[in-house]
PDB file of N, CA and C in Angstrom:
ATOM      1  N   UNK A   1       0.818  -1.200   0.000  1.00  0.00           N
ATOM      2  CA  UNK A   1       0.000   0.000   0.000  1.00  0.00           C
ATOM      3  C   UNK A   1       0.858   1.258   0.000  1.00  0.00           C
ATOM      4  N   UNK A   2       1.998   1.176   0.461  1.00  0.00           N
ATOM      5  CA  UNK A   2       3.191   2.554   0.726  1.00  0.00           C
ATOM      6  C   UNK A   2       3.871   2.976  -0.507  1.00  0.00           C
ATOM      7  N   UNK A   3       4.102   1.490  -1.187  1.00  0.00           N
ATOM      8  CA  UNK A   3       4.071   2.074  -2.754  1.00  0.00           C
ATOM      9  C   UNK A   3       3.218   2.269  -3.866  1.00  0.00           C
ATOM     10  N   UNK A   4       2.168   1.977  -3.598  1.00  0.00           N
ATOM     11  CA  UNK A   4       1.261   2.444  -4.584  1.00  0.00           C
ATOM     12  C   UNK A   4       1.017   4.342  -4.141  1.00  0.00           C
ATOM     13  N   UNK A   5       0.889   4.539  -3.100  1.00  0.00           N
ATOM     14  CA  UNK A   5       0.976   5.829  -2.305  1.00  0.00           C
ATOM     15  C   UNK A   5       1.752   6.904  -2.774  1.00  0.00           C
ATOM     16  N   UNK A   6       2.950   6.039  -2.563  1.00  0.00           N
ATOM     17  CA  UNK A   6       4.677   7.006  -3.055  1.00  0.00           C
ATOM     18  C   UNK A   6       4.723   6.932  -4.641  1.00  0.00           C
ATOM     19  N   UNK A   7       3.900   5.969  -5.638  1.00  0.00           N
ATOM     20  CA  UNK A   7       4.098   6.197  -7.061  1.00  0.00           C
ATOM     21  C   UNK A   7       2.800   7.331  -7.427  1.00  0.00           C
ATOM     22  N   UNK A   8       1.886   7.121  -6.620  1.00  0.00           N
ATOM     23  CA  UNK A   8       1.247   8.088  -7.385  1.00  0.00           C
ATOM     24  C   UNK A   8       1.083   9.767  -6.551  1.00  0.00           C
ATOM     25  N   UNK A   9       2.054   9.544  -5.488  1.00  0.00           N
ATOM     26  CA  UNK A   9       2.692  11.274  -5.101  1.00  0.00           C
ATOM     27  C   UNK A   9       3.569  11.225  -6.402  1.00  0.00           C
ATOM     28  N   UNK A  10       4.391  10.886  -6.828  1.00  0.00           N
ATOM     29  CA  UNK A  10       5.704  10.915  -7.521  1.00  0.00           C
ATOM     30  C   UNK A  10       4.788  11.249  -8.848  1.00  0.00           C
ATOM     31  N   UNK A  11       3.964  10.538  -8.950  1.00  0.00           N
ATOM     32  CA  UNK A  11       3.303  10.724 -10.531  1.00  0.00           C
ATOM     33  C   UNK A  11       2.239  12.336 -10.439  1.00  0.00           C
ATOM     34  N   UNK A  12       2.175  12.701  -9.361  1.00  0.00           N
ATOM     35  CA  UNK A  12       1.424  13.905  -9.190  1.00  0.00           C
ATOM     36  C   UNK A  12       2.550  15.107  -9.110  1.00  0.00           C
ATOM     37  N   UNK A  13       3.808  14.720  -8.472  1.00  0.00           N
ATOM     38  CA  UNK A  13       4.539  16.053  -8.311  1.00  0.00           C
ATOM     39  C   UNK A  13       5.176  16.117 -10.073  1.00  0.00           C
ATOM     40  N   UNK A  14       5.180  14.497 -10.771  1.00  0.00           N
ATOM     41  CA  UNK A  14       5.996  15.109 -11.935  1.00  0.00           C
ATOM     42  C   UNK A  14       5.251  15.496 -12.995  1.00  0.00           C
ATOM     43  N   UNK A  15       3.759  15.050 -12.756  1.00  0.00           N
ATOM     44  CA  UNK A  15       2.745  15.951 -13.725  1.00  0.00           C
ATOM     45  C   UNK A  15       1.511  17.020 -14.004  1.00  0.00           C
ATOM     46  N   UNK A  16       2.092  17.059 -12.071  1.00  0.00           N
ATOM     47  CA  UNK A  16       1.017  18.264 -11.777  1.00  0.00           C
ATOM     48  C   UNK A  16       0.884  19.907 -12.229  1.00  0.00           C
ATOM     49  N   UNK A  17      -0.226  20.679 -12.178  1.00  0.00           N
ATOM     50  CA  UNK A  17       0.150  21.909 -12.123  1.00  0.00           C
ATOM     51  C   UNK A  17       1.496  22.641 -12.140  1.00  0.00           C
ATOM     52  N   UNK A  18       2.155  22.818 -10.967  1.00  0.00           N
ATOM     53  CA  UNK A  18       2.995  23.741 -10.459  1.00  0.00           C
ATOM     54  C   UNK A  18       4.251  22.620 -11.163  1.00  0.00           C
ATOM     55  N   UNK A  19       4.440  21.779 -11.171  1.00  0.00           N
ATOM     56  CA  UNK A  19       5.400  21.450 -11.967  1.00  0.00           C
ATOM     57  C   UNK A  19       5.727  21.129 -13.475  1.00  0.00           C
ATOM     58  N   UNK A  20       4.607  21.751 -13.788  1.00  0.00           N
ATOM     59  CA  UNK A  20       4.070  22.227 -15.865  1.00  0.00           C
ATOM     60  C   UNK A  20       4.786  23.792 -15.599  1.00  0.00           C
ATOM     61  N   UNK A  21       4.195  24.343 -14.394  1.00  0.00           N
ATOM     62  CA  UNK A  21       5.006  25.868 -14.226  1.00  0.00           C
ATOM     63  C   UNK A  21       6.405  25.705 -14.082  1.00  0.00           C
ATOM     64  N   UNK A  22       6.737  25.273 -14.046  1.00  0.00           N
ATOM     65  CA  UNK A  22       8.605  25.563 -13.400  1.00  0.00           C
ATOM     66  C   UNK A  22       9.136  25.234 -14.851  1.00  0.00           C
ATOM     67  N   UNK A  23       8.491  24.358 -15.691  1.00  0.00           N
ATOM     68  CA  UNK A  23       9.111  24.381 -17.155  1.00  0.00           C
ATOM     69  C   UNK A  23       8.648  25.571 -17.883  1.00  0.00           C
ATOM     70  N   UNK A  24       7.147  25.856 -17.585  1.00  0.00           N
ATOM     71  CA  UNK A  24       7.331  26.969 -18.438  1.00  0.00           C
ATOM     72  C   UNK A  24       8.218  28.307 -18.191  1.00  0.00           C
ATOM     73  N   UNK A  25       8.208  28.189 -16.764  1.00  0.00           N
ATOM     74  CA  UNK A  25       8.950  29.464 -16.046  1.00  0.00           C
ATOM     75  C   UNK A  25      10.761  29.433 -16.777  1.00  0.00           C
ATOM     76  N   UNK A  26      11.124  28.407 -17.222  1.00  0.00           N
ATOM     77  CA  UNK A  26      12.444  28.240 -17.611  1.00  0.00           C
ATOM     78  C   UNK A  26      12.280  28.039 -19.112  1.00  0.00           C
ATOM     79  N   UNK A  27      11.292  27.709 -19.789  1.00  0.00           N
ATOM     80  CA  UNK A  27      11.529  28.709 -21.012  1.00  0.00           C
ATOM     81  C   UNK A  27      11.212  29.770 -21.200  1.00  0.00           C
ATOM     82  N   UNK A  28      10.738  30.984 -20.557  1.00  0.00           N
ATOM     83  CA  UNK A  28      10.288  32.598 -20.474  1.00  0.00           C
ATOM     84  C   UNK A  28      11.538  32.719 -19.787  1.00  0.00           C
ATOM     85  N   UNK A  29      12.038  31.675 -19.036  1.00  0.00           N
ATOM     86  CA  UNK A  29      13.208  32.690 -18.112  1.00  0.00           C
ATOM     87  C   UNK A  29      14.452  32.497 -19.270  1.00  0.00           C
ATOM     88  N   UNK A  30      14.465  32.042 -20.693  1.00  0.00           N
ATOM     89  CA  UNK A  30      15.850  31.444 -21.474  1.00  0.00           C
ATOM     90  C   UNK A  30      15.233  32.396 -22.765  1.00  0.00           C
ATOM     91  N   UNK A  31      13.861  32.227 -23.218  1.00  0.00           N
ATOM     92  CA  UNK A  31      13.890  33.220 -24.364  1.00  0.00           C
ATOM     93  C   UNK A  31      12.865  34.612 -24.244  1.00  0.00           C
ATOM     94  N   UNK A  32      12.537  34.692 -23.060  1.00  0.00           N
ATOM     95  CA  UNK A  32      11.717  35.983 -22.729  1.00  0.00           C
ATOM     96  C   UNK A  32      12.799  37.256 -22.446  1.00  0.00           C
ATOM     97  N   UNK A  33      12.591  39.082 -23.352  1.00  0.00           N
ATOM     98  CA  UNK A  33      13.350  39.359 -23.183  1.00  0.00           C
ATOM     99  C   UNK A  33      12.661  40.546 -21.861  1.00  0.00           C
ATOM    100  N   UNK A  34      14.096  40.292 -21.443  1.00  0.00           N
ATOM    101  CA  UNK A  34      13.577  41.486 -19.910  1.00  0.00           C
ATOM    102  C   UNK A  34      13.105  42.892 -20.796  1.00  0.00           C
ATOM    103  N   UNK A  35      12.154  42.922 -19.510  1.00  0.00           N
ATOM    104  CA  UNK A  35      11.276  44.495 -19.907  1.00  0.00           C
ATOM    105  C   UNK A  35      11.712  45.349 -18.649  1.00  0.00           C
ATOM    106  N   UNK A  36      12.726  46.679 -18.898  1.00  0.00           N
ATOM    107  CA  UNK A  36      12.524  47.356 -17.835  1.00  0.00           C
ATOM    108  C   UNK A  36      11.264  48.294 -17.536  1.00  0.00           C
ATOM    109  N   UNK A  37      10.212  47.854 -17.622  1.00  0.00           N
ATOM    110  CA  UNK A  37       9.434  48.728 -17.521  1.00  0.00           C
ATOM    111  C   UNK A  37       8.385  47.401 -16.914  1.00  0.00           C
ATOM    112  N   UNK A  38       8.624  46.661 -16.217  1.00  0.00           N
ATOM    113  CA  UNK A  38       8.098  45.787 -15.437  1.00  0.00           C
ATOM    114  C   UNK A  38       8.157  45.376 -14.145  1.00  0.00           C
ATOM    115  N   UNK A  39       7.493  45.643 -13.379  1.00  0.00           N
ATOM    116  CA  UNK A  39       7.618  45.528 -11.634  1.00  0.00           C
ATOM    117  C   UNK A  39       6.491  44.627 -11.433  1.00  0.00           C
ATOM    118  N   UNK A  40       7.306  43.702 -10.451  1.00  0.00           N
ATOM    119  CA  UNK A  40       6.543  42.640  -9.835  1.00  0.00           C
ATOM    120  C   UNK A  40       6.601  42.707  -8.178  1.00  0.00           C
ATOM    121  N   UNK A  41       5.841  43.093  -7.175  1.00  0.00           N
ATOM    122  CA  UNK A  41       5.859  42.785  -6.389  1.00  0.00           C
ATOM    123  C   UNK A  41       4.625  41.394  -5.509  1.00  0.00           C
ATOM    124  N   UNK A  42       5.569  40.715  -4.464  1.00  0.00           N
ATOM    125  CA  UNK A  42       5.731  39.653  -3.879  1.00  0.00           C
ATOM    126  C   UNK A  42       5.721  39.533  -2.568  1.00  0.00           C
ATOM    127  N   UNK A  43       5.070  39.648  -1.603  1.00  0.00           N
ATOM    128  CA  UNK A  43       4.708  39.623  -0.083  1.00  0.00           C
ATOM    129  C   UNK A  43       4.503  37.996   0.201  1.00  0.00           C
ATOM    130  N   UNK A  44       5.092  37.745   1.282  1.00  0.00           N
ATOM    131  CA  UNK A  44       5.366  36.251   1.932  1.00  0.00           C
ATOM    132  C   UNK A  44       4.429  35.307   0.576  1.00  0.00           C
ATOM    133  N   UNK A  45       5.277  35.260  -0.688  1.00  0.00           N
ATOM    134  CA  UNK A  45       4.703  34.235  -1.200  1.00  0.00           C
ATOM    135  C   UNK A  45       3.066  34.130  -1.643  1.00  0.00           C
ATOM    136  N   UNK A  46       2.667  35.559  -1.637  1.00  0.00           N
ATOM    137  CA  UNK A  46       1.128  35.785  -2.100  1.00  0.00           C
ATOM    138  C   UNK A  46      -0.291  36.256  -1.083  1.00  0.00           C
ATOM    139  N   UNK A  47       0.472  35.407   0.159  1.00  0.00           N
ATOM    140  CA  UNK A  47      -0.366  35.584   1.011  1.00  0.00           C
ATOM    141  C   UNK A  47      -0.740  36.990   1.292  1.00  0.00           C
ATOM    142  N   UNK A  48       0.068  38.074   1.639  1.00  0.00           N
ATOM    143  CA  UNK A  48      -0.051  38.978   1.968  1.00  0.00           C
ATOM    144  C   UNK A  48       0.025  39.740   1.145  1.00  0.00           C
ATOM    145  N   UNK A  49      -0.291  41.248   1.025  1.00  0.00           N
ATOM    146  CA  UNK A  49       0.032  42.354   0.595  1.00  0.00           C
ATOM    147  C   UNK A  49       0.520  43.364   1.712  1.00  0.00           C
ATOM    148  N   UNK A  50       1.848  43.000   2.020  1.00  0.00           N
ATOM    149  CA  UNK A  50       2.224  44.015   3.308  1.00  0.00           C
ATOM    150  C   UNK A  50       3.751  43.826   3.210  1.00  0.00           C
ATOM    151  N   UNK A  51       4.219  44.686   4.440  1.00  0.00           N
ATOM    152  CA  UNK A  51       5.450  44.635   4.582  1.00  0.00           C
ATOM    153  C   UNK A  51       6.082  45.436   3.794  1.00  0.00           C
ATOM    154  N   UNK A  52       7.494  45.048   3.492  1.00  0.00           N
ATOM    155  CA  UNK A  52       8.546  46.216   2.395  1.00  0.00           C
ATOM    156  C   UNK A  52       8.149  46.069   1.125  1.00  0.00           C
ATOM    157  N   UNK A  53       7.663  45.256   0.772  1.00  0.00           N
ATOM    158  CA  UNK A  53       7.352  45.329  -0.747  1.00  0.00           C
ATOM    159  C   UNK A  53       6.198  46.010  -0.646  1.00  0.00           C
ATOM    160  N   UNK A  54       5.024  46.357  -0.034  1.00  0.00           N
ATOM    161  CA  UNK A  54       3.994  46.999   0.540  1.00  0.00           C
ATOM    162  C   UNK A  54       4.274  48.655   0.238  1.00  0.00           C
ATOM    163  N   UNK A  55       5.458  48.964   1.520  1.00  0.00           N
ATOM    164  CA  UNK A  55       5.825  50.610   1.150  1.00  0.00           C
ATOM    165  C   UNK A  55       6.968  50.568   0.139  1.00  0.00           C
ATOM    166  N   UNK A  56       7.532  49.871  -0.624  1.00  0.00           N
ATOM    167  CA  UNK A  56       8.542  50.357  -1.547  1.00  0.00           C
ATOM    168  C   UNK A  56       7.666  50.484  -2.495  1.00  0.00           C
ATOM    169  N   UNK A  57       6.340  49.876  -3.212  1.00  0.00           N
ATOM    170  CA  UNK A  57       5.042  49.767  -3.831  1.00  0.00           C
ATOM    171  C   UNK A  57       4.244  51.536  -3.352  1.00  0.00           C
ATOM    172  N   UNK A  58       4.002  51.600  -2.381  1.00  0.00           N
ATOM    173  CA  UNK A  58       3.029  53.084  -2.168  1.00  0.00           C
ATOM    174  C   UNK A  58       4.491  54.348  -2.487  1.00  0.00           C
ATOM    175  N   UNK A  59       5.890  53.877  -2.025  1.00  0.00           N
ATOM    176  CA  UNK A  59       6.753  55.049  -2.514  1.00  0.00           C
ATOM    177  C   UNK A  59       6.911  55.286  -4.205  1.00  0.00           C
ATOM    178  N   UNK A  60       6.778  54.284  -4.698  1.00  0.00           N
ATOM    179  CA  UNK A  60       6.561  54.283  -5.938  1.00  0.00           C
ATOM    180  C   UNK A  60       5.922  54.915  -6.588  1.00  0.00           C
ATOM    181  N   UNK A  61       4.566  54.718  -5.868  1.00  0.00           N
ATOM    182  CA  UNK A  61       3.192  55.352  -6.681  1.00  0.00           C
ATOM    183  C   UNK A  61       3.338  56.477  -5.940  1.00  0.00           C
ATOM    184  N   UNK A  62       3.614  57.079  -5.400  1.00  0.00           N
ATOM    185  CA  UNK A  62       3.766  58.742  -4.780  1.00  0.00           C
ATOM    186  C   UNK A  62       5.065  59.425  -5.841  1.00  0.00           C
ATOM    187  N   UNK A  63       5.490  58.598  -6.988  1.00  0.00           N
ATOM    188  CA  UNK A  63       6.542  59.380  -7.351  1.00  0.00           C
ATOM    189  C   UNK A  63       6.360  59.590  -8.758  1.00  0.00           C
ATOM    190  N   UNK A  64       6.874  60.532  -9.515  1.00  0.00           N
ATOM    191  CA  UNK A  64       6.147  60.965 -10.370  1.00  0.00           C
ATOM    192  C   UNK A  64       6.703  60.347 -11.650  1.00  0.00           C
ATOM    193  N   UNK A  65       7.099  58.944 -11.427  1.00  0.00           N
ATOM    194  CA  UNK A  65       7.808  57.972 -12.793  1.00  0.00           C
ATOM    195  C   UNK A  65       6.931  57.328 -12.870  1.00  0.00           C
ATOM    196  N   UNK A  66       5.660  57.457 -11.837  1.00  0.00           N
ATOM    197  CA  UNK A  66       4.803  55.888 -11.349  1.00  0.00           C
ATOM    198  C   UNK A  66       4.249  55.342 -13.166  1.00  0.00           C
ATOM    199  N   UNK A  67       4.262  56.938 -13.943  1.00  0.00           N
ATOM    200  CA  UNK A  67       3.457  55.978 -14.855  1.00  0.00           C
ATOM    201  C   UNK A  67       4.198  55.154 -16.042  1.00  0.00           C
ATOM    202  N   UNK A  68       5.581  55.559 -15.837  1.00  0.00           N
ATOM    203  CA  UNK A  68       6.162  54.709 -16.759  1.00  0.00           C
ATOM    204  C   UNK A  68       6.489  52.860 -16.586  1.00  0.00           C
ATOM    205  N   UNK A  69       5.960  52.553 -15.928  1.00  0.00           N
ATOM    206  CA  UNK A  69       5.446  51.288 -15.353  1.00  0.00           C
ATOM    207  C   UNK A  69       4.680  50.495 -15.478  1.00  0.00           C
ATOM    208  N   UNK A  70       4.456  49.205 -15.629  1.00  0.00           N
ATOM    209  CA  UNK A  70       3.586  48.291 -15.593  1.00  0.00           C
ATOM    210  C   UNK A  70       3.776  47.154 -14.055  1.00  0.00           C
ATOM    211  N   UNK A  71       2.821  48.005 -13.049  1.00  0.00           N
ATOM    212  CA  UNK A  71       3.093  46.999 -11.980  1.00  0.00           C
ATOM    213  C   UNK A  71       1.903  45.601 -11.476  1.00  0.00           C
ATOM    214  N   UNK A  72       2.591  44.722 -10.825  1.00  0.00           N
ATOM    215  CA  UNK A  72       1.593  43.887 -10.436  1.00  0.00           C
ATOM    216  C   UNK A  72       2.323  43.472  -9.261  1.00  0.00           C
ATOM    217  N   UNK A  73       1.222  42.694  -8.529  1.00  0.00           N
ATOM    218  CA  UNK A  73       1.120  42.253  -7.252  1.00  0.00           C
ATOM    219  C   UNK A  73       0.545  40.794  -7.228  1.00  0.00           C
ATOM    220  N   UNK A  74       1.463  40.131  -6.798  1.00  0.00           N
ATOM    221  CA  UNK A  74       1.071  38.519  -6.560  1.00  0.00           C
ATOM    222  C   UNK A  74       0.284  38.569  -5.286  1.00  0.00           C
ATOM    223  N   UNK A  75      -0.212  37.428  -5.433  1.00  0.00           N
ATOM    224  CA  UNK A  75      -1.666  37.204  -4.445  1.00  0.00           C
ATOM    225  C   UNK A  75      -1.624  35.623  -4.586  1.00  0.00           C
ATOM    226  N   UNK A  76      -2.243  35.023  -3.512  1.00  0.00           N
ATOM    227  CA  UNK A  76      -2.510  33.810  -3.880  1.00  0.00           C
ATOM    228  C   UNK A  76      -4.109  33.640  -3.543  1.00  0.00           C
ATOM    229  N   UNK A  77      -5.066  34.953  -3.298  1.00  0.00           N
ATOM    230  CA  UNK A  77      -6.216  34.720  -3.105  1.00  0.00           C
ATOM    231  C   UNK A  77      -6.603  36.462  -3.590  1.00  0.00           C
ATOM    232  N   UNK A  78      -7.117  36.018  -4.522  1.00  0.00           N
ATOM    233  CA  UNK A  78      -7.477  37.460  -5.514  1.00  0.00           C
ATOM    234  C   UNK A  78      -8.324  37.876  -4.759  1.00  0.00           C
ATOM    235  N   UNK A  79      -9.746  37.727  -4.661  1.00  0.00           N
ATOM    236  CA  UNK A  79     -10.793  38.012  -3.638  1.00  0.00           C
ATOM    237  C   UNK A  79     -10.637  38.794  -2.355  1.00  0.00           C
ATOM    238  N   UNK A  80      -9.523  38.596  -1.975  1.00  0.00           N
ATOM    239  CA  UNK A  80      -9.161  38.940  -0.429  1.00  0.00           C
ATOM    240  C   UNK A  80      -8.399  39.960  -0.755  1.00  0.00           C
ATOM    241  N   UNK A  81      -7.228  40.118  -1.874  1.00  0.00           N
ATOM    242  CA  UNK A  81      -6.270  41.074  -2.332  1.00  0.00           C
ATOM    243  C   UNK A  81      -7.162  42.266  -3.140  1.00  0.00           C
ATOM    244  N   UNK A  82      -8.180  42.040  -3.583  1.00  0.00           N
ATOM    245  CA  UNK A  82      -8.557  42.747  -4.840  1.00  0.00           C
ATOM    246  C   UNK A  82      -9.330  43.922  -4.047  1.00  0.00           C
ATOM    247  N   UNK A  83      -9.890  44.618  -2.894  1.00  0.00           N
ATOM    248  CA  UNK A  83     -10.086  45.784  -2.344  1.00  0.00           C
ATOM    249  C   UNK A  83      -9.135  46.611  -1.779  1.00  0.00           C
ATOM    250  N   UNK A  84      -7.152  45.927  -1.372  1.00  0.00           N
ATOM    251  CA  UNK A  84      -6.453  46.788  -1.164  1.00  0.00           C
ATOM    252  C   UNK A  84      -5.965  46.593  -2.574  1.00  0.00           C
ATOM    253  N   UNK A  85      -5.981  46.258  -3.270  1.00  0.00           N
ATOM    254  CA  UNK A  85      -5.367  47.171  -4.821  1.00  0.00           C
ATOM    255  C   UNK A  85      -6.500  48.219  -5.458  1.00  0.00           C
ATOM    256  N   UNK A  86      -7.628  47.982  -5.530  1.00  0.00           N
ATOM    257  CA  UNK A  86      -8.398  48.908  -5.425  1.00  0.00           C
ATOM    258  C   UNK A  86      -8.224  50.426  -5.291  1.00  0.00           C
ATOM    259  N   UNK A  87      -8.256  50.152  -3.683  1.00  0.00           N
ATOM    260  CA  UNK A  87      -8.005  51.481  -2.978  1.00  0.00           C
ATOM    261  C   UNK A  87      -6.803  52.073  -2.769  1.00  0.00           C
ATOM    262  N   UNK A  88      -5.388  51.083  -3.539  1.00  0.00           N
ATOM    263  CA  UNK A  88      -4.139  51.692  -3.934  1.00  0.00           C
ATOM    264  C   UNK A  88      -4.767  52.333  -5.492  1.00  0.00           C
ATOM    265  N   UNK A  89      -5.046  51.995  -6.294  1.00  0.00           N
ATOM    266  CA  UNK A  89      -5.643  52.328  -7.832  1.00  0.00           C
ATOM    267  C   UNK A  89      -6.344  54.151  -7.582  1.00  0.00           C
ATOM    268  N   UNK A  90      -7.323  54.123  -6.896  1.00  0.00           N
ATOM    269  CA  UNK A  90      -8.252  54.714  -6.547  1.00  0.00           C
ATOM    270  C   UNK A  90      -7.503  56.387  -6.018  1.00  0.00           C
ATOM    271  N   UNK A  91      -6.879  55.827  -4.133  1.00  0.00           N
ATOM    272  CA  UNK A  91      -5.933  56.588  -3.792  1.00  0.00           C
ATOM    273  C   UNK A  91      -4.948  57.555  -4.746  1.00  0.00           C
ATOM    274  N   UNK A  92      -3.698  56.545  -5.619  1.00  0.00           N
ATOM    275  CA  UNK A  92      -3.116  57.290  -6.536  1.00  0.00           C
ATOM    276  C   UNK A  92      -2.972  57.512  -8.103  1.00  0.00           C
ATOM    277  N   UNK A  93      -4.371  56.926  -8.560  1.00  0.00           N
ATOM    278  CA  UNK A  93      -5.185  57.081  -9.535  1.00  0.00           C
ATOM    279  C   UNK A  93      -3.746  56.817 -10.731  1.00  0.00           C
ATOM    280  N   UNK A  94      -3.869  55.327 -10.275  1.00  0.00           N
ATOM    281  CA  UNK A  94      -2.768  54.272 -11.133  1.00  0.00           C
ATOM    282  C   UNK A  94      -3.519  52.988 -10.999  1.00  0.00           C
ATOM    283  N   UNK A  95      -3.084  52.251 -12.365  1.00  0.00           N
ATOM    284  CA  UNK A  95      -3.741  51.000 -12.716  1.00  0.00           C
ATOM    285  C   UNK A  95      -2.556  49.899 -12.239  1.00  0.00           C
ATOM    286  N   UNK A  96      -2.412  49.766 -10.580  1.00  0.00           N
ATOM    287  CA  UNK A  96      -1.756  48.301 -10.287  1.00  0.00           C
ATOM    288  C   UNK A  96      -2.365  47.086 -10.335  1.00  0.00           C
ATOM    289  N   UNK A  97      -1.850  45.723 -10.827  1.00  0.00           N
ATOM    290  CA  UNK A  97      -2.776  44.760 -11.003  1.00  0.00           C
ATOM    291  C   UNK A  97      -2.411  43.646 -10.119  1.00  0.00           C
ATOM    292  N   UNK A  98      -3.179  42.963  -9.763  1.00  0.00           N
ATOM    293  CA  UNK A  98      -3.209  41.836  -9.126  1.00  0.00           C
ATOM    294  C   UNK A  98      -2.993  40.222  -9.906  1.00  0.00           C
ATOM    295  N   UNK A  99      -1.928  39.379  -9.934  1.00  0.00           N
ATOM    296  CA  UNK A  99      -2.026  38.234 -10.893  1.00  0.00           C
ATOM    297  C   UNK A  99      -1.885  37.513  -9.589  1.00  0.00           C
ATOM    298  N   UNK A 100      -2.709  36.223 -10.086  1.00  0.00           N
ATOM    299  CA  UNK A 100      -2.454  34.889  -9.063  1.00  0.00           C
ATOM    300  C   UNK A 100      -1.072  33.731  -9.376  1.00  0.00           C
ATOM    301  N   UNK A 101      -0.690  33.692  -7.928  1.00  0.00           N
ATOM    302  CA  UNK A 101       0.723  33.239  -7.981  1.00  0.00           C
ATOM    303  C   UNK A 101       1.063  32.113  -8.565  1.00  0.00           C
ATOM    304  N   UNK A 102      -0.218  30.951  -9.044  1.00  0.00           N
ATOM    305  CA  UNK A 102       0.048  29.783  -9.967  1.00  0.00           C
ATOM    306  C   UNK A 102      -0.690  29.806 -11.429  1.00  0.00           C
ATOM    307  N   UNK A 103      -0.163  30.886 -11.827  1.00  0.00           N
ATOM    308  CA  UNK A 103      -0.721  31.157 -12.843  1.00  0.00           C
ATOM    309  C   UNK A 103       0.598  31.477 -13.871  1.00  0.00           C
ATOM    310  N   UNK A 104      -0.257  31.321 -15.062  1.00  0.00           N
ATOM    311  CA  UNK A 104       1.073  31.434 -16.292  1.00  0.00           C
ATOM    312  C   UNK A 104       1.614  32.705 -16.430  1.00  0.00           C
ATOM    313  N   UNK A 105       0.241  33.846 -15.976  1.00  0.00           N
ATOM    314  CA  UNK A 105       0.779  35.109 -16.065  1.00  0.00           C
ATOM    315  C   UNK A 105       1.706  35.353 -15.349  1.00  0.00           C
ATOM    316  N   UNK A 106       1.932  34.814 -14.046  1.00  0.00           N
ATOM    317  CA  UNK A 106       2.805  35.011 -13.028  1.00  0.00           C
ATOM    318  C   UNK A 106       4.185  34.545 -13.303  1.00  0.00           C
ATOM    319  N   UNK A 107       4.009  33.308 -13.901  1.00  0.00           N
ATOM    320  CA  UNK A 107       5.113  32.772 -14.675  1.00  0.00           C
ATOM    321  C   UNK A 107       6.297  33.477 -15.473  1.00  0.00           C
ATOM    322  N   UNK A 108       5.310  34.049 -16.066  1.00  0.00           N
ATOM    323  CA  UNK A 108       5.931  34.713 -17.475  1.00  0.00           C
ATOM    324  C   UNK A 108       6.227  36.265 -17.270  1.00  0.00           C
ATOM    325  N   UNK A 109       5.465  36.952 -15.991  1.00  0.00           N
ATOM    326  CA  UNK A 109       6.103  38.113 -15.602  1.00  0.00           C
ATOM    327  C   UNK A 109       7.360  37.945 -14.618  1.00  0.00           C
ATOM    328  N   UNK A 110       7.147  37.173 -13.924  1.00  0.00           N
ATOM    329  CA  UNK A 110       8.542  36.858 -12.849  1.00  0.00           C
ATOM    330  C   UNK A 110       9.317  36.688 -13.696  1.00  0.00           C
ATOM    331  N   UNK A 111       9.794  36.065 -15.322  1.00  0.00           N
ATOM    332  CA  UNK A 111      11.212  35.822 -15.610  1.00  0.00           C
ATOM    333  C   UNK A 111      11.443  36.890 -16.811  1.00  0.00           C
ATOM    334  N   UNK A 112      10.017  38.230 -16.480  1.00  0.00           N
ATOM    335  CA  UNK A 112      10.627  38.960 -17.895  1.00  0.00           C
ATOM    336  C   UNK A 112      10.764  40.362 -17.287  1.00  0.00           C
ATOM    337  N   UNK A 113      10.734  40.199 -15.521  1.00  0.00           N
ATOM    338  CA  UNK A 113      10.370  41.646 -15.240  1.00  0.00           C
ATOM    339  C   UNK A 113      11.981  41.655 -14.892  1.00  0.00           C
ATOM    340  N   UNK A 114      12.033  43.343 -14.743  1.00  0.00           N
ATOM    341  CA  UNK A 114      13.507  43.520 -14.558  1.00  0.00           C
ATOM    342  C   UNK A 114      13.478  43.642 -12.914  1.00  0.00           C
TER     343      UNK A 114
END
């Protein structure tokens, strides 16, 4: 029973979701070309929207380059994230976006942002 268990964890980590991402993430990260005009911010892994990436994010948008930018904010629960980006949007009347952290978009901005 322990190996039927352990073959089909093994058959889930090598054909699951998040491990279809890590290949795609390494071909965007080999032929995607960096965009400096791309900001990604990242709080404990999605969960949050706080901390230093939080105020290096609001110093940003208080500065007057904010619009040469395309920013986003990982989340791993849009629903819960999507009223403080809002009321960052709203506040400094800038379009920051919210992408979910197992997602392709996320993928493909993490290996093209500068």
């Amino acid at each position: 029973m322990k190996f039927v268990s352990r073959v089909k964890n093994r058959l889930r980590d090598m054909f699951g979701r998040r491990s279809k991402l890590k290949y795609i993430y390494a071909y965007y990260y080999k032929y995607a070309h960096i965009q400096n005009n791309l900001i990604l911010f990242e709080s404990f892994h999605g969960k949050n929207i706080s901390d230093s990436p939080l105020a290096v994010l609001k110093e940003l948008l208080l500065s007057d380059e904010r619009d040469k930018f395309q920013i986003y904010v990982v989340s791993n629960n849009i629903e819960k994230h999507t009223p403080i980006i809002c009321d960052l949007n709203s506040k400094f009347n800038v379009n920051v976006k919210l992408v979910y952290l197992h997602s392709i978009k996320y993928v493909k901005i993490l290996a093209s942002a500068k």
